[in-house]
Protein backbone atom coordinates (compact mmCIF):
# COMPACT_ATOMS: atom_id res chain seq x y z
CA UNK A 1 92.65 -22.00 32.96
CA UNK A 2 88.93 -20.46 32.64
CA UNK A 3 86.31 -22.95 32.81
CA UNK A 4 82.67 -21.59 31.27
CA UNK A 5 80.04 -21.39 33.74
CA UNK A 6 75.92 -22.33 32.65
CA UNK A 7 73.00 -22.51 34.08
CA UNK A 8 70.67 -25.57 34.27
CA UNK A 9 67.31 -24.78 32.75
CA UNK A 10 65.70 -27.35 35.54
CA UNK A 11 67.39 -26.53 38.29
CA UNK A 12 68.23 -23.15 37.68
CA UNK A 13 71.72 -23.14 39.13
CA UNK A 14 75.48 -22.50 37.87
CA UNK A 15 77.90 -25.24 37.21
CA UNK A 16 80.89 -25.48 34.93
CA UNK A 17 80.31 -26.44 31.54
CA UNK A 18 82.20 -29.57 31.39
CA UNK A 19 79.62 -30.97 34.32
CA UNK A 20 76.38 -30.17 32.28
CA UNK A 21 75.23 -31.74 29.05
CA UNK A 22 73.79 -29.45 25.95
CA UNK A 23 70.57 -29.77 24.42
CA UNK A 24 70.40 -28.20 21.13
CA UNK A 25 67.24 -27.78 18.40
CA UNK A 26 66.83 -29.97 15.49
CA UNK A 27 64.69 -27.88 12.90
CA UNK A 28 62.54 -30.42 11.97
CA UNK A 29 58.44 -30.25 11.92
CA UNK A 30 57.94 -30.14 14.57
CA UNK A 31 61.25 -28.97 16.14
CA UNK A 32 62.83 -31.05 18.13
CA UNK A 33 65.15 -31.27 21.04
CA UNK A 34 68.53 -33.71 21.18
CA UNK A 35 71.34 -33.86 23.51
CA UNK A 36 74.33 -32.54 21.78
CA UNK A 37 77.22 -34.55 23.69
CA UNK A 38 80.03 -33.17 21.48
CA UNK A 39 78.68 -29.77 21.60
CA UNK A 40 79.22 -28.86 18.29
CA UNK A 41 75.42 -28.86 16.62
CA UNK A 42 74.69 -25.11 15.51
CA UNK A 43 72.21 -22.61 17.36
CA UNK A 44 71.39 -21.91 20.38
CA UNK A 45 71.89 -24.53 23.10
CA UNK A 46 70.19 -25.29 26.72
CA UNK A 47 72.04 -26.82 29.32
CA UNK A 48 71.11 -29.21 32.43
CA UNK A 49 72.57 -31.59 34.57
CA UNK A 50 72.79 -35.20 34.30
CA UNK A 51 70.21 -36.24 36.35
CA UNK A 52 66.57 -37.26 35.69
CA UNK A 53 65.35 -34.89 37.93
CA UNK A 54 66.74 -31.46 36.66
CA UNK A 55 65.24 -32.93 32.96
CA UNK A 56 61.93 -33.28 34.35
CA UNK A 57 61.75 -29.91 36.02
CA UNK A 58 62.78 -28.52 33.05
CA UNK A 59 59.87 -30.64 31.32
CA UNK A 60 57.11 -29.43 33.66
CA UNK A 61 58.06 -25.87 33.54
CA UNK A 62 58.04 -25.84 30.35
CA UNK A 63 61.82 -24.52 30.22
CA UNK A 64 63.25 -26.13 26.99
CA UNK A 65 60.32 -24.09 24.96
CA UNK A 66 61.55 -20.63 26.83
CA UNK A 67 65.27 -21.68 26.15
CA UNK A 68 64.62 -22.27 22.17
CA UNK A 69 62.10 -19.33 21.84
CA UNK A 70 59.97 -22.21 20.05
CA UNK A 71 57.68 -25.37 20.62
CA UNK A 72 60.02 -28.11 21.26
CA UNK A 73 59.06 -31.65 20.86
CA UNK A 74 61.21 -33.49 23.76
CA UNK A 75 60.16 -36.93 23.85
CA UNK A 76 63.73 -38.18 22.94
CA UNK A 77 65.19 -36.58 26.20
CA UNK A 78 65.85 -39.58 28.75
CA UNK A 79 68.78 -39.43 31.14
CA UNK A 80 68.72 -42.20 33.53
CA UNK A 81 70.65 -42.40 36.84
């Protein structure tokens, strides 16, 4: 059976989907970023790991706001360990 591969926006490396978590836009003002553990909340989704440190690079490179192709409020993101 085919598994879908993503990439981590923090990290930048490939893992199978089932081992990453979503993050998809809420269009709100101003947008804003959720994790979408179903997977199933429309548009265009980001993807990272499950660790607190692949979240924060993604944070301080400013990688959610490339990934969206918008400002992105993410103060809701926490993952912790």
């Amino acid at each position: 059976m085919h598994t879908p591969v993503r990439t981590c926006i923090g990290c930048r490396t490939t893992a199978p989907a089932p081992n990453l978590i979503r993050v998809a836009l809420i269009q709100a003002e101003p947008p804003r970023a959720v994790f979408d553990e179903a997977r199933n909340l429309p548009g265009r989704g980001a993807w990272l790991h499950r660790t607190p440190e692949c979240l924060a690079q993604a944070l301080s490179k400013n990688a959610l706001a490339r990934a969206f192709r918008t400002r992105v409020n993410a103060a809701e993101l926490v993952i912790t360990a």
